[in-house]
PDB file of N, CA and C in Angstrom:
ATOM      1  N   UNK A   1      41.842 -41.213  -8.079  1.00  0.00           N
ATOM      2  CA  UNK A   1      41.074 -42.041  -7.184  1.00  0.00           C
ATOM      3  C   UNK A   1      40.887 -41.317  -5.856  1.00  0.00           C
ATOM      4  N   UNK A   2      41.974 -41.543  -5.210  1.00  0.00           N
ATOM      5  CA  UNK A   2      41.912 -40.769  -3.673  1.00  0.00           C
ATOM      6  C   UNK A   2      41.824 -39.216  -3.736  1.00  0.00           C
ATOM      7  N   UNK A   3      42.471 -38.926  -4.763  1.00  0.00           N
ATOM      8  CA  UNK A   3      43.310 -37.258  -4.949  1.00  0.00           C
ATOM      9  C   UNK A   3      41.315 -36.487  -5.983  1.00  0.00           C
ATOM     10  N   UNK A   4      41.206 -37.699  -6.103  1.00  0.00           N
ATOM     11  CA  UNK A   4      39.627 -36.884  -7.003  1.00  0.00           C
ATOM     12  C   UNK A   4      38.506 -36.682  -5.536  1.00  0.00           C
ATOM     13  N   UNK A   5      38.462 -37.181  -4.801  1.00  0.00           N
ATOM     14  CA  UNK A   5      37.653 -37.351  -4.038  1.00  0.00           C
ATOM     15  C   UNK A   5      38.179 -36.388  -3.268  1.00  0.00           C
ATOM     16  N   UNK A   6      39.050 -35.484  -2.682  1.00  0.00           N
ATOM     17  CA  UNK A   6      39.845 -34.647  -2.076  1.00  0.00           C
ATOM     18  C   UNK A   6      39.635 -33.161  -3.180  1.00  0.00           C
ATOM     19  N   UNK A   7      39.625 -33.673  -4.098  1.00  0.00           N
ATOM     20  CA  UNK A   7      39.722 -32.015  -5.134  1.00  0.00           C
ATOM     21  C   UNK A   7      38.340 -31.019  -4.618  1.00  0.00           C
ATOM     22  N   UNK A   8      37.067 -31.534  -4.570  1.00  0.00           N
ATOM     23  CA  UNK A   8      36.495 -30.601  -3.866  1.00  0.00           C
ATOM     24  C   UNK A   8      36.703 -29.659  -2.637  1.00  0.00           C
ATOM     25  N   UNK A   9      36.892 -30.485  -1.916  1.00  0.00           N
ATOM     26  CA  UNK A   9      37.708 -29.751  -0.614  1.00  0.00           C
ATOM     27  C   UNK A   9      38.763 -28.668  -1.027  1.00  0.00           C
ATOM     28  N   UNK A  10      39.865 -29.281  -1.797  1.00  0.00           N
ATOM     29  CA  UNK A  10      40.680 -28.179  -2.083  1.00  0.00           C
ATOM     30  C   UNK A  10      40.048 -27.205  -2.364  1.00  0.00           C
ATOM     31  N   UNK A  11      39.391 -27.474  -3.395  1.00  0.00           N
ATOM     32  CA  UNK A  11      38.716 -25.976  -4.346  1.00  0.00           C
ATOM     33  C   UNK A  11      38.361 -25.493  -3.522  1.00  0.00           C
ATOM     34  N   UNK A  12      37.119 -25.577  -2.163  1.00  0.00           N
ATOM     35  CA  UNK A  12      36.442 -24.542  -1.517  1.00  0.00           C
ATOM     36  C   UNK A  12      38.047 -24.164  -0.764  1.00  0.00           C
ATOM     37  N   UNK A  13      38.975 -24.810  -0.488  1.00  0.00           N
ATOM     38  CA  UNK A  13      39.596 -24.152   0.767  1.00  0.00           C
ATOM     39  C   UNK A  13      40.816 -23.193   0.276  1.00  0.00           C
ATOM     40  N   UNK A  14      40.647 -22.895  -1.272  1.00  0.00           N
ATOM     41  CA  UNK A  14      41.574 -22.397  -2.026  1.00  0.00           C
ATOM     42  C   UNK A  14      40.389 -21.001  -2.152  1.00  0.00           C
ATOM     43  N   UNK A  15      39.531 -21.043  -2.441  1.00  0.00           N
ATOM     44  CA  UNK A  15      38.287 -20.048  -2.652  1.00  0.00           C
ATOM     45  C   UNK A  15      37.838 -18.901  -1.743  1.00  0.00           C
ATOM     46  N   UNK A  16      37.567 -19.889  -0.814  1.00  0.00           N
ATOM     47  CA  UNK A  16      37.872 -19.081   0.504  1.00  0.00           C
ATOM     48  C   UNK A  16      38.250 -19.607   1.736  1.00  0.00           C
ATOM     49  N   UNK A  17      39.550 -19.609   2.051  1.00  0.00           N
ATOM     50  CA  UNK A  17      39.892 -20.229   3.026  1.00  0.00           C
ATOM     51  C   UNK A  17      39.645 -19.552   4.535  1.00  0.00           C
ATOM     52  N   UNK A  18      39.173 -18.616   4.339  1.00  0.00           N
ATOM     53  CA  UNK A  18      38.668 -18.568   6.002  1.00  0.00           C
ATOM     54  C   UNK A  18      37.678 -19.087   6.776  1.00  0.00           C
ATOM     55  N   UNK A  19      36.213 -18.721   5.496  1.00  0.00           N
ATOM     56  CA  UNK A  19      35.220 -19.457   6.066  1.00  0.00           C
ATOM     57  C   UNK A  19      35.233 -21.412   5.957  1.00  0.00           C
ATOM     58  N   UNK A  20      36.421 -21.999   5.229  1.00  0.00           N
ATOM     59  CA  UNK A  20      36.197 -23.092   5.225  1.00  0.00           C
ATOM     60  C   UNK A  20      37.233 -23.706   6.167  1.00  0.00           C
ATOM     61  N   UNK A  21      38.120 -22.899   6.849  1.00  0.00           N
ATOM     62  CA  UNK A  21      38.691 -23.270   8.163  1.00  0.00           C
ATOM     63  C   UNK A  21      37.717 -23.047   9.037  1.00  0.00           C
ATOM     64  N   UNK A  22      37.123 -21.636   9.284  1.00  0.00           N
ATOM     65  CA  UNK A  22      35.715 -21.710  10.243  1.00  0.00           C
ATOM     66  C   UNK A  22      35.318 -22.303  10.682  1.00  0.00           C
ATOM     67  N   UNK A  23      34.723 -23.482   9.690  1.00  0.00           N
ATOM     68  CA  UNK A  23      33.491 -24.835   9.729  1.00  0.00           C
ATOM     69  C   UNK A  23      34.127 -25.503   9.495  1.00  0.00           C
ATOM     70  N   UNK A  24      35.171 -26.161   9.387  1.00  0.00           N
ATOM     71  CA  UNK A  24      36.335 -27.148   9.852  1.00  0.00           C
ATOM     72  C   UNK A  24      36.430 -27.074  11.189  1.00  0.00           C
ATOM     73  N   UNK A  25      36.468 -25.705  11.546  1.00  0.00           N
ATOM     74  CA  UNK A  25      36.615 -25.514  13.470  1.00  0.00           C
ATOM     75  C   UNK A  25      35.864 -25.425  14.207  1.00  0.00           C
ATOM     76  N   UNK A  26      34.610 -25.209  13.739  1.00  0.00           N
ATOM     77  CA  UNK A  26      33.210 -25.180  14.197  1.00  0.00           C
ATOM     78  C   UNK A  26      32.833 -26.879  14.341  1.00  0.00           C
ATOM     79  N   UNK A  27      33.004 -27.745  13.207  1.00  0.00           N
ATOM     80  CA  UNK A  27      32.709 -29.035  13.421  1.00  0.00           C
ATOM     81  C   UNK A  27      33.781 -29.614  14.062  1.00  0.00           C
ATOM     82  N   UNK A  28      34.839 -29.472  14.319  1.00  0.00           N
ATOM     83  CA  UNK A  28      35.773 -30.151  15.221  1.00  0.00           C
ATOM     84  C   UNK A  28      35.768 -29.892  16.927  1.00  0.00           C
ATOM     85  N   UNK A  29      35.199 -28.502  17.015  1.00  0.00           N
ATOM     86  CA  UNK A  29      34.744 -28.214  18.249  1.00  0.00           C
ATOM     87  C   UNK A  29      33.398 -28.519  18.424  1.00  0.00           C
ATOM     88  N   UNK A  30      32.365 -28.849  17.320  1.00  0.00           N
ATOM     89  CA  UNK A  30      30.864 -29.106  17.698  1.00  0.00           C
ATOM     90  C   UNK A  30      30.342 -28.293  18.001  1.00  0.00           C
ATOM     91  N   UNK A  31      30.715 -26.880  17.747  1.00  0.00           N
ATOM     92  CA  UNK A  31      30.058 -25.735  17.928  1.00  0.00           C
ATOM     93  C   UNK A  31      28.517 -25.758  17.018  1.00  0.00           C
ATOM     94  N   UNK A  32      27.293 -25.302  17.896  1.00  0.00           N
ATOM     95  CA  UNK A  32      25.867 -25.089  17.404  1.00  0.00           C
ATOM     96  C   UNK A  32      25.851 -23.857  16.897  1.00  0.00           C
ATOM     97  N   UNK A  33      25.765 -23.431  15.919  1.00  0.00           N
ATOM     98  CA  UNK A  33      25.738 -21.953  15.095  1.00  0.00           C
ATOM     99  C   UNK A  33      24.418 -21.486  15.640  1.00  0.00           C
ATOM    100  N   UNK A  34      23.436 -22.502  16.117  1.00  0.00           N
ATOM    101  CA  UNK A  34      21.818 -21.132  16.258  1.00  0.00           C
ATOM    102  C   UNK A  34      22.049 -21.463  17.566  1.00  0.00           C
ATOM    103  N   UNK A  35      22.991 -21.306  18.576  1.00  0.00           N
ATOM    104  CA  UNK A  35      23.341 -20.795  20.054  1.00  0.00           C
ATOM    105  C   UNK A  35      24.065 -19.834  20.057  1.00  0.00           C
ATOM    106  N   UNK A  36      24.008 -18.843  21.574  1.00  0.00           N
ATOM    107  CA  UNK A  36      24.529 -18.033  21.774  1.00  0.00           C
ATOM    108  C   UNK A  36      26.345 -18.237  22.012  1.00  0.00           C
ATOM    109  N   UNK A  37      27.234 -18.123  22.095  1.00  0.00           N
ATOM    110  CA  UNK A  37      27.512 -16.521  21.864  1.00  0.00           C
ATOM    111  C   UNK A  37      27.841 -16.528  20.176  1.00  0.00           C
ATOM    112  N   UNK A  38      27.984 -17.679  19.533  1.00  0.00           N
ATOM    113  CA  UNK A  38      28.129 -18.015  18.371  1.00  0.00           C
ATOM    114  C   UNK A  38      26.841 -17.076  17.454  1.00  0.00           C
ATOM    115  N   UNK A  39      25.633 -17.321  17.786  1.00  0.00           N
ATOM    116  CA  UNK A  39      24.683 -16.430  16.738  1.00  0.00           C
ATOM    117  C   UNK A  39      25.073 -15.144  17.007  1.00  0.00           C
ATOM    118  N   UNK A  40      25.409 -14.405  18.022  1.00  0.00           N
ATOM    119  CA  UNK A  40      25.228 -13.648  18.261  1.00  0.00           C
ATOM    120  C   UNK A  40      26.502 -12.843  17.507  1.00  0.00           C
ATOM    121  N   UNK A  41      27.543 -13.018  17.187  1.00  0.00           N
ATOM    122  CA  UNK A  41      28.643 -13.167  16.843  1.00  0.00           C
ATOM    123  C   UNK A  41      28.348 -13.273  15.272  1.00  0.00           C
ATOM    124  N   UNK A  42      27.608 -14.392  14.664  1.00  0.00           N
ATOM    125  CA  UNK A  42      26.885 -14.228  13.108  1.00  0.00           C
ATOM    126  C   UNK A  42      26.139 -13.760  12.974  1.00  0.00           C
ATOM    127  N   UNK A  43      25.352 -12.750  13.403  1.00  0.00           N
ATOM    128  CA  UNK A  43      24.703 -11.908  13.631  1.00  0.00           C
ATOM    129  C   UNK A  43      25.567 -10.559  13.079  1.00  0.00           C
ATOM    130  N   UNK A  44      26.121 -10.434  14.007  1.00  0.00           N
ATOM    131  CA  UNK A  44      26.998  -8.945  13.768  1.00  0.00           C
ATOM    132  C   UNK A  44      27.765  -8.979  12.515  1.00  0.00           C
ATOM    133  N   UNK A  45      28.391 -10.307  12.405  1.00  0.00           N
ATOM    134  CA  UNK A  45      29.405  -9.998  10.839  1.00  0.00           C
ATOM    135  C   UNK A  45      28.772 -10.130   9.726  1.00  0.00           C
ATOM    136  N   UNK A  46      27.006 -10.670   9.722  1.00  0.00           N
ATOM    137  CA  UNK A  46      26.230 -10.323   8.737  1.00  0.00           C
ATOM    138  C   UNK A  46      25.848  -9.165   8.192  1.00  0.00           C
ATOM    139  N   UNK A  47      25.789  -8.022   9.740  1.00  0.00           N
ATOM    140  CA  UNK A  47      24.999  -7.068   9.291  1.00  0.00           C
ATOM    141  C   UNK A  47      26.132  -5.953   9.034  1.00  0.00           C
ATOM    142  N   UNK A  48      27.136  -6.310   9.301  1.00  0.00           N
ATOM    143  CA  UNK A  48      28.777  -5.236   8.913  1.00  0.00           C
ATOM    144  C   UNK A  48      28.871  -5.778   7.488  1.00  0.00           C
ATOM    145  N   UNK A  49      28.674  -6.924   7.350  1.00  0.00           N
ATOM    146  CA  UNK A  49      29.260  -6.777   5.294  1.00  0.00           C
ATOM    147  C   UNK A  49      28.242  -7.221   4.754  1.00  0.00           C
ATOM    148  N   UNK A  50      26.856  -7.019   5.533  1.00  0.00           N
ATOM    149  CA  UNK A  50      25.407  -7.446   4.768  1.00  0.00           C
ATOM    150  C   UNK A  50      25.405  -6.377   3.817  1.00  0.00           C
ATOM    151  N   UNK A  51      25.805  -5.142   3.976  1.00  0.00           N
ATOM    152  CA  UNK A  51      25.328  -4.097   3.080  1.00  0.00           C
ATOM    153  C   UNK A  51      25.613  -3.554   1.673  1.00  0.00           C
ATOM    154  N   UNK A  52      24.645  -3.408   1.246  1.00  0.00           N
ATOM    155  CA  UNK A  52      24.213  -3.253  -0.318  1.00  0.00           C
ATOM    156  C   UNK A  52      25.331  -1.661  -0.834  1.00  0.00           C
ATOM    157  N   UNK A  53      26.496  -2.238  -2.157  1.00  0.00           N
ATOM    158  CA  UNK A  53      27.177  -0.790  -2.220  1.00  0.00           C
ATOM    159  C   UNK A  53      26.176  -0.119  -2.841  1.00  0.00           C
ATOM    160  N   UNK A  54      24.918  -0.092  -4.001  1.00  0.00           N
ATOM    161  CA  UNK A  54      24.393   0.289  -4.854  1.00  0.00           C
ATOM    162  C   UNK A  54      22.911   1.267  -4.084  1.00  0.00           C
ATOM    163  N   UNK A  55      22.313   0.662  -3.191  1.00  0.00           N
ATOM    164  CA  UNK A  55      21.737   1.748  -2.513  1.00  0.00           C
ATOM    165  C   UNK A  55      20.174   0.861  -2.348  1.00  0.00           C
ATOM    166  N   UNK A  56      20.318  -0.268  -3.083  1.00  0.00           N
ATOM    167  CA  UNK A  56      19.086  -0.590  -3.776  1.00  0.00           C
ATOM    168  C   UNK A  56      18.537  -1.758  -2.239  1.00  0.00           C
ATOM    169  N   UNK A  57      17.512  -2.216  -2.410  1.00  0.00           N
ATOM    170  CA  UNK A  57      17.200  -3.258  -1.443  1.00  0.00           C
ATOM    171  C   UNK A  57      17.022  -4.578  -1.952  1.00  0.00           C
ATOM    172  N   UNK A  58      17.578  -5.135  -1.270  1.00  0.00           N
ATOM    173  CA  UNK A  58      18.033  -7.009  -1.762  1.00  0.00           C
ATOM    174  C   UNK A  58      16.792  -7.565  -1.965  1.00  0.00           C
ATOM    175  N   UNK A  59      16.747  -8.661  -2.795  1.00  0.00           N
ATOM    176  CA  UNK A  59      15.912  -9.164  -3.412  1.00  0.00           C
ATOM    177  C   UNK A  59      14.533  -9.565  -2.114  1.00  0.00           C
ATOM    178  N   UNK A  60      15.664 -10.576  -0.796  1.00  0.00           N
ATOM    179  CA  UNK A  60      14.729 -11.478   0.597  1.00  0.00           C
ATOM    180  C   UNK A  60      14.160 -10.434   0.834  1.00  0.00           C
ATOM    181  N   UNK A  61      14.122  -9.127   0.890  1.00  0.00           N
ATOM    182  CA  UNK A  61      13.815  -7.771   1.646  1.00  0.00           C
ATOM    183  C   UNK A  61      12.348  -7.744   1.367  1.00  0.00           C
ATOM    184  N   UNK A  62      12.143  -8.393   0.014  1.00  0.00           N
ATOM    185  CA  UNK A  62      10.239  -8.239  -0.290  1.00  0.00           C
ATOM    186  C   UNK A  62       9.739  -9.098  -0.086  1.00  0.00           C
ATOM    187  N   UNK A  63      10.113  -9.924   1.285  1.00  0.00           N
ATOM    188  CA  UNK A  63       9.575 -11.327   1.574  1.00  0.00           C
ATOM    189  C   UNK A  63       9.192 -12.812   0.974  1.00  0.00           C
ATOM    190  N   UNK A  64       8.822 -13.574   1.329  1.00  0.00           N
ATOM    191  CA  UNK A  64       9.054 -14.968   1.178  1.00  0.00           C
ATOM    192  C   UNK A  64       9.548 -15.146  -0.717  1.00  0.00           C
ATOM    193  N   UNK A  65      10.356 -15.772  -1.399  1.00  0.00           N
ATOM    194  CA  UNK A  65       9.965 -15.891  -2.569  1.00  0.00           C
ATOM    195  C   UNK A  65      10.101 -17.759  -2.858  1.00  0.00           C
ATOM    196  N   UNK A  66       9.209 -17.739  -4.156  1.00  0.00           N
ATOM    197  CA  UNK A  66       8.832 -19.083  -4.023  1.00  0.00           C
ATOM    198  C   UNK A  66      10.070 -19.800  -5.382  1.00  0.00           C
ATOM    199  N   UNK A  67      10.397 -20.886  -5.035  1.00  0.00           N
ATOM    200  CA  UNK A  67      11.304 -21.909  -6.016  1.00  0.00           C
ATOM    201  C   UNK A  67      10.934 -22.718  -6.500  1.00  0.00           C
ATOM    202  N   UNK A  68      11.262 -23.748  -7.458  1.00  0.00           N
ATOM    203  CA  UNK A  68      10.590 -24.751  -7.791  1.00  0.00           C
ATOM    204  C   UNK A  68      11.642 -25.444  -7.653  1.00  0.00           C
ATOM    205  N   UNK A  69      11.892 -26.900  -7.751  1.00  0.00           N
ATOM    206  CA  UNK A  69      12.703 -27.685  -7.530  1.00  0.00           C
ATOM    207  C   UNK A  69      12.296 -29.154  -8.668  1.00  0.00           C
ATOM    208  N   UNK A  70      12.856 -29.175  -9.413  1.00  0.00           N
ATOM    209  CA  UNK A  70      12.674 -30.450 -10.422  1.00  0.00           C
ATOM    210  C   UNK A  70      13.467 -31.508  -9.980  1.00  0.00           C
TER     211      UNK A  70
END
């Protein structure tokens, strides 16, 4: 009952628990992610482990792509 409604949470915070303390701390402080010094800050740790080991260029790289949604 209570403990099912809680199992999601676990799972992400067992998965990866850094980024889901992050945004635990981000929403407890009310921090705005598209303000400064915060973007600026996701900004940089995107583009340090944005990168491709294989050499190749990521899929977004050839602009917009379209989805469908049923």
């Amino acid at each position: 009952m209570f403990l099912d409604e809680l199992t999601p949470f676990v799972q992400e915070l067992i998965r990866q628990p850094v980024a889901f303390l992050g945004g635990v701390a981000s929403g407890v402080l009310r921090l705005n992610l598209s303000e400064d010094p915060v973007k600026t800050w996701l900004d940089k740790q995107a583009s340090t482990t944005g990168g491709n080991s294989n050499g190749s260029t990521p899929p977004s790289a050839n602009g917009p792509q379209k989805i469908s949604i049923d």
